[in-house]
PDB file of N, CA and C in Angstrom:
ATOM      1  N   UNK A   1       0.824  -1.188   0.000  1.00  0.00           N
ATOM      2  CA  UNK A   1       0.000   0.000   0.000  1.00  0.00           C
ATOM      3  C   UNK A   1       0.868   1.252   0.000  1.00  0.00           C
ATOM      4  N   UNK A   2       1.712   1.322   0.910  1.00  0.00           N
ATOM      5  CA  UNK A   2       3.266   2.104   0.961  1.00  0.00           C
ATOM      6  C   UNK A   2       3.378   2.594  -0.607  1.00  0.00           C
ATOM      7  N   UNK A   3       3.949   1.659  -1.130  1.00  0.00           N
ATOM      8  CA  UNK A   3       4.760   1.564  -2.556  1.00  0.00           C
ATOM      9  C   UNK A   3       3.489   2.371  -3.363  1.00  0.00           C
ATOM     10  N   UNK A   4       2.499   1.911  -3.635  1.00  0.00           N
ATOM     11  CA  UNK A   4       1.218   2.423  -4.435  1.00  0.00           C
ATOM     12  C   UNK A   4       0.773   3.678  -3.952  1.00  0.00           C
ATOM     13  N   UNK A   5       0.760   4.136  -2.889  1.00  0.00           N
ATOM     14  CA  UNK A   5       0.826   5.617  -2.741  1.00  0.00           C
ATOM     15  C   UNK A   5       1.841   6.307  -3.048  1.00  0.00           C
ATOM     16  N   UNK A   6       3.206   5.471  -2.947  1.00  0.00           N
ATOM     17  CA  UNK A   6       4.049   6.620  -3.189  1.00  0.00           C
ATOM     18  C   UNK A   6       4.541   6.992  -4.622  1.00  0.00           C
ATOM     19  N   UNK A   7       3.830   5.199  -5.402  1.00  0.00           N
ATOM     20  CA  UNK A   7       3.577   6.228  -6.602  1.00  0.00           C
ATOM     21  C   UNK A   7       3.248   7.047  -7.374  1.00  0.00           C
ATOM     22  N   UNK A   8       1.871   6.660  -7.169  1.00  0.00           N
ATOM     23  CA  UNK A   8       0.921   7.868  -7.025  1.00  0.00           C
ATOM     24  C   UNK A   8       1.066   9.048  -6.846  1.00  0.00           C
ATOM     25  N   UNK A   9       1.806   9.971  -6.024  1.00  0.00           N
ATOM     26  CA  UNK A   9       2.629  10.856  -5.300  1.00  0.00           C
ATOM     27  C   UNK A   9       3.165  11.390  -6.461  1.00  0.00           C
ATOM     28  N   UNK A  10       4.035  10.258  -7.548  1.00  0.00           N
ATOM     29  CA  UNK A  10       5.304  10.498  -7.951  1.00  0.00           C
ATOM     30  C   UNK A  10       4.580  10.847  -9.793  1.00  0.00           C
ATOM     31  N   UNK A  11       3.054  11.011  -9.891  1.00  0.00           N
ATOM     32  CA  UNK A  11       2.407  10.794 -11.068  1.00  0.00           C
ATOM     33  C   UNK A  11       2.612   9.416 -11.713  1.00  0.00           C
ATOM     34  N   UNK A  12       3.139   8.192 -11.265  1.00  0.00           N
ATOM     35  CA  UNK A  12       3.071   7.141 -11.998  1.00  0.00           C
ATOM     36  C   UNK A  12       1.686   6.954 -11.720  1.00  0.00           C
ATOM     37  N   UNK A  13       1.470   5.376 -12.968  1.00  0.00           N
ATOM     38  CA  UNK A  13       0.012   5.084 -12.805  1.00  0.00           C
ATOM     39  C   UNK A  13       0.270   3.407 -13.380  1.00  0.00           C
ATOM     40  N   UNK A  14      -0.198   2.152 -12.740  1.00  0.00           N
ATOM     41  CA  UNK A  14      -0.135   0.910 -12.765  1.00  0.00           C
ATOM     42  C   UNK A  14      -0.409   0.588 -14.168  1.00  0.00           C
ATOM     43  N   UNK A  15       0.305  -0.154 -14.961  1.00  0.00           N
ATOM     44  CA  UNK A  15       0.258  -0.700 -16.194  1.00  0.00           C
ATOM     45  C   UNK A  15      -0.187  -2.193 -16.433  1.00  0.00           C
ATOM     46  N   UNK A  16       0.414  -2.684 -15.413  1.00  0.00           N
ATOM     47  CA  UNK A  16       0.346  -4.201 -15.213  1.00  0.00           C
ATOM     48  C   UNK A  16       0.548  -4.838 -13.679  1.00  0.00           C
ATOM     49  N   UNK A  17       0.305  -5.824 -13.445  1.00  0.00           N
ATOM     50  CA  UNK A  17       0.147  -6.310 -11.955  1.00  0.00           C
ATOM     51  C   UNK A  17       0.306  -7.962 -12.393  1.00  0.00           C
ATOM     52  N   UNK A  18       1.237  -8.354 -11.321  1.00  0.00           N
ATOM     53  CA  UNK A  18       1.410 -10.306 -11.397  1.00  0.00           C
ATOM     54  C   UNK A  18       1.281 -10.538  -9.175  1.00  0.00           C
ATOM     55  N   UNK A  19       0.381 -11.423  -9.554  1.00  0.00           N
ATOM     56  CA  UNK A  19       0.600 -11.751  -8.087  1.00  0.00           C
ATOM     57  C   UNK A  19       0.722 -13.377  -8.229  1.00  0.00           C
ATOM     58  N   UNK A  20       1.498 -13.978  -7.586  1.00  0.00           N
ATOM     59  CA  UNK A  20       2.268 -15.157  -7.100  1.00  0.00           C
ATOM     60  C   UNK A  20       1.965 -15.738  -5.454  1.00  0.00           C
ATOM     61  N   UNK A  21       1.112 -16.697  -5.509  1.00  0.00           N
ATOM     62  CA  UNK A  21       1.406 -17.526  -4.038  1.00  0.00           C
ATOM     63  C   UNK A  21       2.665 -18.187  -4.008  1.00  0.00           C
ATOM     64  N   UNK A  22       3.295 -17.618  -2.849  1.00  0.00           N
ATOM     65  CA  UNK A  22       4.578 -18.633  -2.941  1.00  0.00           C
ATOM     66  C   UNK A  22       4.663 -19.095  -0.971  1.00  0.00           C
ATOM     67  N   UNK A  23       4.578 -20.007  -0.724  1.00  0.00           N
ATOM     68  CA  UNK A  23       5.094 -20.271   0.542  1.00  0.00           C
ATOM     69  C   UNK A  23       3.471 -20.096   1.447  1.00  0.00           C
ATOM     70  N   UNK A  24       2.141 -20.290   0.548  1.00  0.00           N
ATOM     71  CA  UNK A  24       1.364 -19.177   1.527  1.00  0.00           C
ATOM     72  C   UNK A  24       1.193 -17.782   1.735  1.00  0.00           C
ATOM     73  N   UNK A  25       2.520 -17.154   0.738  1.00  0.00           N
ATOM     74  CA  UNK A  25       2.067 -15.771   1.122  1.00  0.00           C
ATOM     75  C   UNK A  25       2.014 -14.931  -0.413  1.00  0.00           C
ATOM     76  N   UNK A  26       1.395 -14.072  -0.709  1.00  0.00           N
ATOM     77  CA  UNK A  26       1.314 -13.026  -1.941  1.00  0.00           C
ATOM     78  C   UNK A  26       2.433 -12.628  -2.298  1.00  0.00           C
ATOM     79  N   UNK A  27       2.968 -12.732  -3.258  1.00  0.00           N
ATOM     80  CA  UNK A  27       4.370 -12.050  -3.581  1.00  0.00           C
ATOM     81  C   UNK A  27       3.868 -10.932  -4.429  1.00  0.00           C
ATOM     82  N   UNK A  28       3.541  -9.306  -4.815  1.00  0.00           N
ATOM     83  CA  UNK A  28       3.409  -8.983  -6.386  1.00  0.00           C
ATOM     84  C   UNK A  28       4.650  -8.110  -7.123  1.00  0.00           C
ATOM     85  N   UNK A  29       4.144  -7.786  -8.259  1.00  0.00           N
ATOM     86  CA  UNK A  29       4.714  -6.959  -9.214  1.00  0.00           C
ATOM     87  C   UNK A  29       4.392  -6.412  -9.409  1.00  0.00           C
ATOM     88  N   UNK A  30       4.271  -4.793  -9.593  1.00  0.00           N
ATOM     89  CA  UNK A  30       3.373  -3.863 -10.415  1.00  0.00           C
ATOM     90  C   UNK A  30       4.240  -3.115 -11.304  1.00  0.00           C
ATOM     91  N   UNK A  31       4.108  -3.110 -12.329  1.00  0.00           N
ATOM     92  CA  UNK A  31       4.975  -1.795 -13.568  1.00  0.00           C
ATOM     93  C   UNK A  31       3.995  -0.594 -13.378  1.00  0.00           C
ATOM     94  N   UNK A  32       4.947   0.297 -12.946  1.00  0.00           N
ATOM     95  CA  UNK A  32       4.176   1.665 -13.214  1.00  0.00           C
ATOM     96  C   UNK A  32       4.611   2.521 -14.237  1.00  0.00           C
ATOM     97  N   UNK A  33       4.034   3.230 -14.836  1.00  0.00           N
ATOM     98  CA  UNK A  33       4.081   4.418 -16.190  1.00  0.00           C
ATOM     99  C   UNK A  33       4.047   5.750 -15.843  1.00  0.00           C
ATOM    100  N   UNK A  34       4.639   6.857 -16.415  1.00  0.00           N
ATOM    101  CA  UNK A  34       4.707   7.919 -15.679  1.00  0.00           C
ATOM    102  C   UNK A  34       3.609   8.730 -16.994  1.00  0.00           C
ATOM    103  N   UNK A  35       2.218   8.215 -17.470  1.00  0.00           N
ATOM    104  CA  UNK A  35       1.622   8.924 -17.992  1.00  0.00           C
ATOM    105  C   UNK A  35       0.196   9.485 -17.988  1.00  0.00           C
ATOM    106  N   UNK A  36       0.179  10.441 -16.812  1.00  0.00           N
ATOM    107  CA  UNK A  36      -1.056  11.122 -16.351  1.00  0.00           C
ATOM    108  C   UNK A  36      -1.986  10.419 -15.667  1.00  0.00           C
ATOM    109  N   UNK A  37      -2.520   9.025 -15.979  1.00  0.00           N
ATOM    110  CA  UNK A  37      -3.526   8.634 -15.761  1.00  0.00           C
ATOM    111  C   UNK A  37      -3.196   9.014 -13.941  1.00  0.00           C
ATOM    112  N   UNK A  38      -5.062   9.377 -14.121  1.00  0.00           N
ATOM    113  CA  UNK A  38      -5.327   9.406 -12.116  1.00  0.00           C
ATOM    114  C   UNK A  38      -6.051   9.082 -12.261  1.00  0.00           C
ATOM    115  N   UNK A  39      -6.766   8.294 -10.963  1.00  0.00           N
ATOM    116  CA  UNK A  39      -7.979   8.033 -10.121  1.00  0.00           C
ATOM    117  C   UNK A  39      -7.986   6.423 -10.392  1.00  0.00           C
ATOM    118  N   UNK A  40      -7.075   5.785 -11.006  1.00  0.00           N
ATOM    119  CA  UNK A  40      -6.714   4.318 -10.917  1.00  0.00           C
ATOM    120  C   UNK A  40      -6.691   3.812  -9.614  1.00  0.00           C
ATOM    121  N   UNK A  41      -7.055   2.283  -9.931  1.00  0.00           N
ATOM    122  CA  UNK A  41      -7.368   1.231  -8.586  1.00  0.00           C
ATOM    123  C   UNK A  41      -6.792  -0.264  -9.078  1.00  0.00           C
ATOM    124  N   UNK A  42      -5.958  -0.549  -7.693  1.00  0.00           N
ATOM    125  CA  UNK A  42      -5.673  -2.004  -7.968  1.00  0.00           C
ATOM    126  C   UNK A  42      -5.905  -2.417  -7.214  1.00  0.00           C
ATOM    127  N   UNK A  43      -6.913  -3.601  -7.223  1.00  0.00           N
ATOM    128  CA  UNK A  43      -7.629  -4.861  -6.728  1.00  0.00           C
ATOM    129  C   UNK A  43      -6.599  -6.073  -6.830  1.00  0.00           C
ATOM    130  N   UNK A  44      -6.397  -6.652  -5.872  1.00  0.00           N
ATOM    131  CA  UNK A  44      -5.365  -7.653  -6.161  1.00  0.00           C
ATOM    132  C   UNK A  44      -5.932  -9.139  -5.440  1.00  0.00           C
ATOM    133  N   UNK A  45      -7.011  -8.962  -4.896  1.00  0.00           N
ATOM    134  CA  UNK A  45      -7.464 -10.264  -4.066  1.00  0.00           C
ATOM    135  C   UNK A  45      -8.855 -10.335  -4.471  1.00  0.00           C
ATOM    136  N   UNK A  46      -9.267 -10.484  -5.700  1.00  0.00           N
ATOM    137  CA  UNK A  46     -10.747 -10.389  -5.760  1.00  0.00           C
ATOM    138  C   UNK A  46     -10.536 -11.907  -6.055  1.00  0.00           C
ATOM    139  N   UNK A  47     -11.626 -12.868  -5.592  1.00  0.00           N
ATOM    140  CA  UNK A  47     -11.897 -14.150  -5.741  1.00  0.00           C
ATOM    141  C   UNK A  47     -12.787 -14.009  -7.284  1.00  0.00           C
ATOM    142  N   UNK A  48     -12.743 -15.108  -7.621  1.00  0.00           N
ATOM    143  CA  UNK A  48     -13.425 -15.224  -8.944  1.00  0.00           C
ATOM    144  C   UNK A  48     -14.474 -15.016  -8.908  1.00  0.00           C
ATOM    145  N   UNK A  49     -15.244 -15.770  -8.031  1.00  0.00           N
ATOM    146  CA  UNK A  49     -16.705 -15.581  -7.959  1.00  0.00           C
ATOM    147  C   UNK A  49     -17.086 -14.029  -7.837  1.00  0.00           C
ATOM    148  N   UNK A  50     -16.497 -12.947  -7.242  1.00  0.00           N
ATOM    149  CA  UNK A  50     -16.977 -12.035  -7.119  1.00  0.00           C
ATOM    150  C   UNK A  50     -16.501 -10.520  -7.883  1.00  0.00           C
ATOM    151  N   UNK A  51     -15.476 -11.327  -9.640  1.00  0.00           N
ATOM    152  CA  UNK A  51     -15.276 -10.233 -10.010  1.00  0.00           C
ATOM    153  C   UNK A  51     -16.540  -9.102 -10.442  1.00  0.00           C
ATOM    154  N   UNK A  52     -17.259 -10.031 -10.902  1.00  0.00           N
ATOM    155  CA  UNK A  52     -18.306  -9.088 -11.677  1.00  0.00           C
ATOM    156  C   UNK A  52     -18.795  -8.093 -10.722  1.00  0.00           C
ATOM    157  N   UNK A  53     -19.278  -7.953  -9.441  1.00  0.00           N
ATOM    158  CA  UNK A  53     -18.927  -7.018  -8.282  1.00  0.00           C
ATOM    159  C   UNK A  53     -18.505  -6.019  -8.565  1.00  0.00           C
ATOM    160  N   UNK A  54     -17.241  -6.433  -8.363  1.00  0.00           N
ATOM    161  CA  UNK A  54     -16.070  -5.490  -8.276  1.00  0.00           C
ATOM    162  C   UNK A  54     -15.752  -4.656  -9.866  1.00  0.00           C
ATOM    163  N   UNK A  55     -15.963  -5.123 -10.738  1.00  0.00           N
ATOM    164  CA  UNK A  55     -16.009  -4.744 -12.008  1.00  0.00           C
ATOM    165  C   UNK A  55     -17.388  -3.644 -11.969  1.00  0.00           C
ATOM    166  N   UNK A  56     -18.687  -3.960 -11.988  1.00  0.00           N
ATOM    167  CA  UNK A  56     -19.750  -3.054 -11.455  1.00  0.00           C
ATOM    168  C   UNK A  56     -19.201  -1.921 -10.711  1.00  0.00           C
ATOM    169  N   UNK A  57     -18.684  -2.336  -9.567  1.00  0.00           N
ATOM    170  CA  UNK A  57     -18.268  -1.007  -8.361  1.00  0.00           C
ATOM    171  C   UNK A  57     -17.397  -0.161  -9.471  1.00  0.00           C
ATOM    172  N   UNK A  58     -16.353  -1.137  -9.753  1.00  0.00           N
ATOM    173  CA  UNK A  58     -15.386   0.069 -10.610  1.00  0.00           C
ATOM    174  C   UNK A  58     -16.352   0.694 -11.802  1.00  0.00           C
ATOM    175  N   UNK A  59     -16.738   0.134 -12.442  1.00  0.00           N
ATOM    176  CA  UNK A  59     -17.355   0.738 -13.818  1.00  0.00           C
ATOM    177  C   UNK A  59     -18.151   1.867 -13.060  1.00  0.00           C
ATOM    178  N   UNK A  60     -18.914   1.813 -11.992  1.00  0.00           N
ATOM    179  CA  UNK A  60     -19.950   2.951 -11.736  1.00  0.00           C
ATOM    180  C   UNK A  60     -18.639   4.423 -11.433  1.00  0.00           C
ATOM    181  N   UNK A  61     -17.668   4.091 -10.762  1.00  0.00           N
ATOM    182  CA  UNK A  61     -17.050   5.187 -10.540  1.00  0.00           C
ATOM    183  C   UNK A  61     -16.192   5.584 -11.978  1.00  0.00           C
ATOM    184  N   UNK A  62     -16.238   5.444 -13.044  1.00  0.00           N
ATOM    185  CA  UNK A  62     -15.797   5.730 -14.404  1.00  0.00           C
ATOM    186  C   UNK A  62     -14.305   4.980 -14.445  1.00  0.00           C
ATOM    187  N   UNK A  63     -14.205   3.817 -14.046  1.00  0.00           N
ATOM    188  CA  UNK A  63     -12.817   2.671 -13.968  1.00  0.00           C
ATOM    189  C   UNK A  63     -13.642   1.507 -14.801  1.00  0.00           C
ATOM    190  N   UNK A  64     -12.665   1.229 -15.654  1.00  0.00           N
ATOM    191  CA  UNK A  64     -12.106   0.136 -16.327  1.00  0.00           C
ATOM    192  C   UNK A  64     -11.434  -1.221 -16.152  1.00  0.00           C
ATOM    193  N   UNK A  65     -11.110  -1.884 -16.463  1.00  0.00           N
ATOM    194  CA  UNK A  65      -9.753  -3.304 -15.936  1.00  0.00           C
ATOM    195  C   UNK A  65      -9.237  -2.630 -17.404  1.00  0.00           C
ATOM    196  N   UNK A  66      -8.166  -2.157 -17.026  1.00  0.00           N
ATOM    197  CA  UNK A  66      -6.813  -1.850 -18.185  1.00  0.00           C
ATOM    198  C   UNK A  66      -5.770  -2.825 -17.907  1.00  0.00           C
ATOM    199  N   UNK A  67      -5.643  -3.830 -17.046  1.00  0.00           N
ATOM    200  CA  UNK A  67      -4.912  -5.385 -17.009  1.00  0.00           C
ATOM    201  C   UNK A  67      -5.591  -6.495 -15.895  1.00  0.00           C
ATOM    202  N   UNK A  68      -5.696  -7.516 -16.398  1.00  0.00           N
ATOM    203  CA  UNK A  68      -5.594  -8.147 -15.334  1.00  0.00           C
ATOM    204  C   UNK A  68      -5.094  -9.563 -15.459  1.00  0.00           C
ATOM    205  N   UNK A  69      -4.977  -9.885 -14.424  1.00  0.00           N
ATOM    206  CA  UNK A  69      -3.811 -11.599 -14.184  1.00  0.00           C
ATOM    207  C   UNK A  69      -4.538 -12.060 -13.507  1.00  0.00           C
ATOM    208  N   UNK A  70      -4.613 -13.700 -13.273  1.00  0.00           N
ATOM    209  CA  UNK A  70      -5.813 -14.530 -12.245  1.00  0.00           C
ATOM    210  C   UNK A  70      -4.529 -15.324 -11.733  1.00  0.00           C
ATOM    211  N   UNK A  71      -4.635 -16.237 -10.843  1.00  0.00           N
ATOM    212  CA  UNK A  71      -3.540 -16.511  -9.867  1.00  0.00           C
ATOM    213  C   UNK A  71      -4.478 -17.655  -8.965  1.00  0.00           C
ATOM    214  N   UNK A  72      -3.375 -18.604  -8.291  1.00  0.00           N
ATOM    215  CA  UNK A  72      -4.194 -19.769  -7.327  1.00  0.00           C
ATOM    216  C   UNK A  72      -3.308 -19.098  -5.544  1.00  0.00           C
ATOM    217  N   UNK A  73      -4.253 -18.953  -4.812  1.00  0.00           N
ATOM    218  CA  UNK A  73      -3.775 -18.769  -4.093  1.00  0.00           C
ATOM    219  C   UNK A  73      -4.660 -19.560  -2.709  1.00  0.00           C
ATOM    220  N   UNK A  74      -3.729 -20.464  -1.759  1.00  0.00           N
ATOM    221  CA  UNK A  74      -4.902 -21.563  -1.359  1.00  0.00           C
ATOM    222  C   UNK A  74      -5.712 -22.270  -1.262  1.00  0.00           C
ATOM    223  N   UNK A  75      -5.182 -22.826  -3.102  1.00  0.00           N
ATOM    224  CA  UNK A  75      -6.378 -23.656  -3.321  1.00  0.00           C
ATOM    225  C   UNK A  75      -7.351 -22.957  -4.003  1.00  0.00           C
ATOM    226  N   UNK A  76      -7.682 -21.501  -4.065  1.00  0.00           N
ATOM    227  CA  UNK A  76      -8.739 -20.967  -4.650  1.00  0.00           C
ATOM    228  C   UNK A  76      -7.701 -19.792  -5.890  1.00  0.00           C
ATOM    229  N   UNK A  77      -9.040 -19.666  -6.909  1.00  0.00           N
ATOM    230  CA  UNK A  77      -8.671 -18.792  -8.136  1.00  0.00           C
ATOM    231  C   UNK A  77      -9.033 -17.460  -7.156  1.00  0.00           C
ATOM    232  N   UNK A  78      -7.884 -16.642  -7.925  1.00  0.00           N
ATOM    233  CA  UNK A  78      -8.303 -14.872  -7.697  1.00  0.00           C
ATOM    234  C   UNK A  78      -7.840 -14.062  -9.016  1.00  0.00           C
ATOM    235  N   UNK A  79      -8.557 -13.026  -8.889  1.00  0.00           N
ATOM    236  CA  UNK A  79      -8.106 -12.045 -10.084  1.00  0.00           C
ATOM    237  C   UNK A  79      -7.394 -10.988  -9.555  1.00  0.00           C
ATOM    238  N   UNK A  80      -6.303 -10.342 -10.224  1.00  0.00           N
ATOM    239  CA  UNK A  80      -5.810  -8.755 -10.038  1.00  0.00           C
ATOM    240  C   UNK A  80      -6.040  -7.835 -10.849  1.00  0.00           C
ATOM    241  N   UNK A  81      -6.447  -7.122 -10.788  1.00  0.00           N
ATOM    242  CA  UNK A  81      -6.819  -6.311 -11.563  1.00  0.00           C
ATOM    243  C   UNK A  81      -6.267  -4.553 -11.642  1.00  0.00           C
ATOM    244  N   UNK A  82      -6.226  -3.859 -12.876  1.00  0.00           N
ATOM    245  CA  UNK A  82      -5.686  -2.693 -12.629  1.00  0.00           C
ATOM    246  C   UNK A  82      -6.944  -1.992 -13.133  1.00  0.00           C
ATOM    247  N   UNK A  83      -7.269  -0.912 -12.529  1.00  0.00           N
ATOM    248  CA  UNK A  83      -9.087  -0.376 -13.171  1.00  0.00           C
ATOM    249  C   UNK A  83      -8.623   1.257 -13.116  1.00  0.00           C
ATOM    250  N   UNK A  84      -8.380   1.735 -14.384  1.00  0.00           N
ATOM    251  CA  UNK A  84      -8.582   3.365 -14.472  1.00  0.00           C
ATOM    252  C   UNK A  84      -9.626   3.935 -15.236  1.00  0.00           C
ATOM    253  N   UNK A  85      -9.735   5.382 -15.237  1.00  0.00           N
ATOM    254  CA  UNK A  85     -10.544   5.755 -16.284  1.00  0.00           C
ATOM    255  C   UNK A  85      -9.638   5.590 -18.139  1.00  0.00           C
ATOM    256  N   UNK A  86     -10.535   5.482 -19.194  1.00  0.00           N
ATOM    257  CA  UNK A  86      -9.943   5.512 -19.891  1.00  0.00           C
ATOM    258  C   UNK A  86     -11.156   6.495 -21.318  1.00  0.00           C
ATOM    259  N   UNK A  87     -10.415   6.861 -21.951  1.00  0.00           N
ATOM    260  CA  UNK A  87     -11.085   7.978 -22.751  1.00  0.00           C
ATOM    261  C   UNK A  87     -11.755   7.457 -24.067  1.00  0.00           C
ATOM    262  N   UNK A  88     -10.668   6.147 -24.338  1.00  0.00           N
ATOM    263  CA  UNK A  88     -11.669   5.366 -25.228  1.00  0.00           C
ATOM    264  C   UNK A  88     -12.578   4.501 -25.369  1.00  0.00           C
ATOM    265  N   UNK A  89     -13.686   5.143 -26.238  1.00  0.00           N
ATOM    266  CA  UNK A  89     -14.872   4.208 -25.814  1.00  0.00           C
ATOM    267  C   UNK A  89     -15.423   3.070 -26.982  1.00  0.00           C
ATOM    268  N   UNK A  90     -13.980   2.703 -27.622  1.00  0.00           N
ATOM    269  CA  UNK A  90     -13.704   1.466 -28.546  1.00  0.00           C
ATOM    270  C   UNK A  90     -13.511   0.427 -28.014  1.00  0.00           C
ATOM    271  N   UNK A  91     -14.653  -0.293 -27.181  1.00  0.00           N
ATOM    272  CA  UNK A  91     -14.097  -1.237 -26.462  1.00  0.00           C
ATOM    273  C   UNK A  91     -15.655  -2.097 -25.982  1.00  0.00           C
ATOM    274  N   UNK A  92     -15.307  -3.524 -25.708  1.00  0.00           N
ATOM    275  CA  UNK A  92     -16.083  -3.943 -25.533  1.00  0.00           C
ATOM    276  C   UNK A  92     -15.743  -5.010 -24.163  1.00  0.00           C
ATOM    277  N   UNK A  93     -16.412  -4.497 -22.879  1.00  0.00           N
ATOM    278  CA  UNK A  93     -16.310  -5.531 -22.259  1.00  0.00           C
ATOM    279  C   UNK A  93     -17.333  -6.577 -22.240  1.00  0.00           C
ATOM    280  N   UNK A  94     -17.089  -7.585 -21.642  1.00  0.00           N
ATOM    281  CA  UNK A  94     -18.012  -9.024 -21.362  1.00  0.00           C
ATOM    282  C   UNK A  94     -17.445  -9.755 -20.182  1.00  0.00           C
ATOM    283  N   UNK A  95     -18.513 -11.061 -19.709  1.00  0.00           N
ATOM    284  CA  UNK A  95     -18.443 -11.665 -18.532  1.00  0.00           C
ATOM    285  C   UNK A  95     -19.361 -12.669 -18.853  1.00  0.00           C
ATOM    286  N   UNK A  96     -18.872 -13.791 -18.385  1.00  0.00           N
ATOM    287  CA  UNK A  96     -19.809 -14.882 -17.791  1.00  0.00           C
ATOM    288  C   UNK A  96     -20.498 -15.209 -19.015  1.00  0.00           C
ATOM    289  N   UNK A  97     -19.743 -15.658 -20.114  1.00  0.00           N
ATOM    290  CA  UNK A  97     -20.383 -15.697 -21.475  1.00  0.00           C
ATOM    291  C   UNK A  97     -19.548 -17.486 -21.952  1.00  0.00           C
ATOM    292  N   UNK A  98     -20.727 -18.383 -22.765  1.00  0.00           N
ATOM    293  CA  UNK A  98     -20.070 -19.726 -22.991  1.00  0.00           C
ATOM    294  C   UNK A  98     -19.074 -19.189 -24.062  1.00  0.00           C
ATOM    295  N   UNK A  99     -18.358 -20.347 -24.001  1.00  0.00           N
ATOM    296  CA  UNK A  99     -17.709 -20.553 -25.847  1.00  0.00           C
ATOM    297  C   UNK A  99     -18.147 -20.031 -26.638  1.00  0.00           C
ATOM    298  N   UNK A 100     -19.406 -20.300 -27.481  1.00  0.00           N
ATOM    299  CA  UNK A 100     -20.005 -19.652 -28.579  1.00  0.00           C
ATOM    300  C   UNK A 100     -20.002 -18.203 -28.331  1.00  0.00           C
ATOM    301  N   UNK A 101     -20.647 -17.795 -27.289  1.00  0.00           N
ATOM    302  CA  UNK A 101     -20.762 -16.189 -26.811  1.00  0.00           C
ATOM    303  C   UNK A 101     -20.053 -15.467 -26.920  1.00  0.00           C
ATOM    304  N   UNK A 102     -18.740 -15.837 -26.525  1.00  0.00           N
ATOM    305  CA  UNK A 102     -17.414 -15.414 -26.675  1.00  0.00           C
ATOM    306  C   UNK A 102     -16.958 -15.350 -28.378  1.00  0.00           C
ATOM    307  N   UNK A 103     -17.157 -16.468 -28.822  1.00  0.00           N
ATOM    308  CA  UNK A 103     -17.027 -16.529 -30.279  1.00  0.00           C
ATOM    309  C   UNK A 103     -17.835 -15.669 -31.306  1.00  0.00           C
ATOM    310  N   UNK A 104     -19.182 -15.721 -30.555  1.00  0.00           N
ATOM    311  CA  UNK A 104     -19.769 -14.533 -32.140  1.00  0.00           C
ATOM    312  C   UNK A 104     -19.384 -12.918 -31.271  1.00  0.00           C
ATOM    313  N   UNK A 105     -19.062 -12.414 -29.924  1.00  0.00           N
ATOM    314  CA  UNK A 105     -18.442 -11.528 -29.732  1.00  0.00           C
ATOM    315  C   UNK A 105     -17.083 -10.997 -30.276  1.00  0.00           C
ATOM    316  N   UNK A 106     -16.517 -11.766 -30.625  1.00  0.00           N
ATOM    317  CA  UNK A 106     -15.086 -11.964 -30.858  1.00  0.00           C
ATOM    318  C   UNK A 106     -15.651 -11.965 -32.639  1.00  0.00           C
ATOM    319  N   UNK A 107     -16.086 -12.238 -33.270  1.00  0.00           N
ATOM    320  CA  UNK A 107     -16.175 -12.258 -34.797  1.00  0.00           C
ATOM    321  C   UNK A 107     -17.021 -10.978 -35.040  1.00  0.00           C
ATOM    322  N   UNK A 108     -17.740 -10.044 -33.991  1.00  0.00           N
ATOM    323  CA  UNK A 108     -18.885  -8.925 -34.125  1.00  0.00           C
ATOM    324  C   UNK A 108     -17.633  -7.831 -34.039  1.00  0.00           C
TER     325      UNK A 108
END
């Protein structure tokens, strides 16, 4: 939390995020960018079941997932996620969609 404020501080803004169980405990990574973006959020322990949540919460405050990585940590899946605002609105998110769904999304 340290480190992420003090980038913040420094105008960087999270590009990418890796989190690693090792030993039982979270190890991460974050690359930061020194280009303007503010009001970014990184989520790093969201369980699977409850991204769409957390994706909702972010989307209502004008945040995005601009990366994310999924990870096993105790036996259970989690997602990390990096959520800023972003200006382009060329984009299509989705969730919780089969094979096919994914497929005529992906060909639309």
């Amino acid at each position: 939390m340290q480190e992420m404020a003090a980038a913040a501080q420094k105008g960087l803004s999270p590009i990418s995020i890796s989190v690693v169980s090792l030993g039982g405990q979270r190890v991460y990574t974050v690359l930061y960018r020194a280009n303007g973006v503010k009001n970014w959020v990184i989520k790093s322990q969201t369980q699977e079941g409850n991204y769409q949540a957390e994706y909702d919460k972010q989307a209502a405050e004008g945040r995005v997932p601009v990366y994310l990585c999924s990870y096993a940590h105790g036996g259970k899946p989690y997602i990390a996620a990096v959520f800023a605002p972003v200006a382009s609105t060329n984009r299509k998110d989705r969730h919780l969609m089969s094979g096919s769904e994914y497929q005529t999304e992906y060909q639309s």
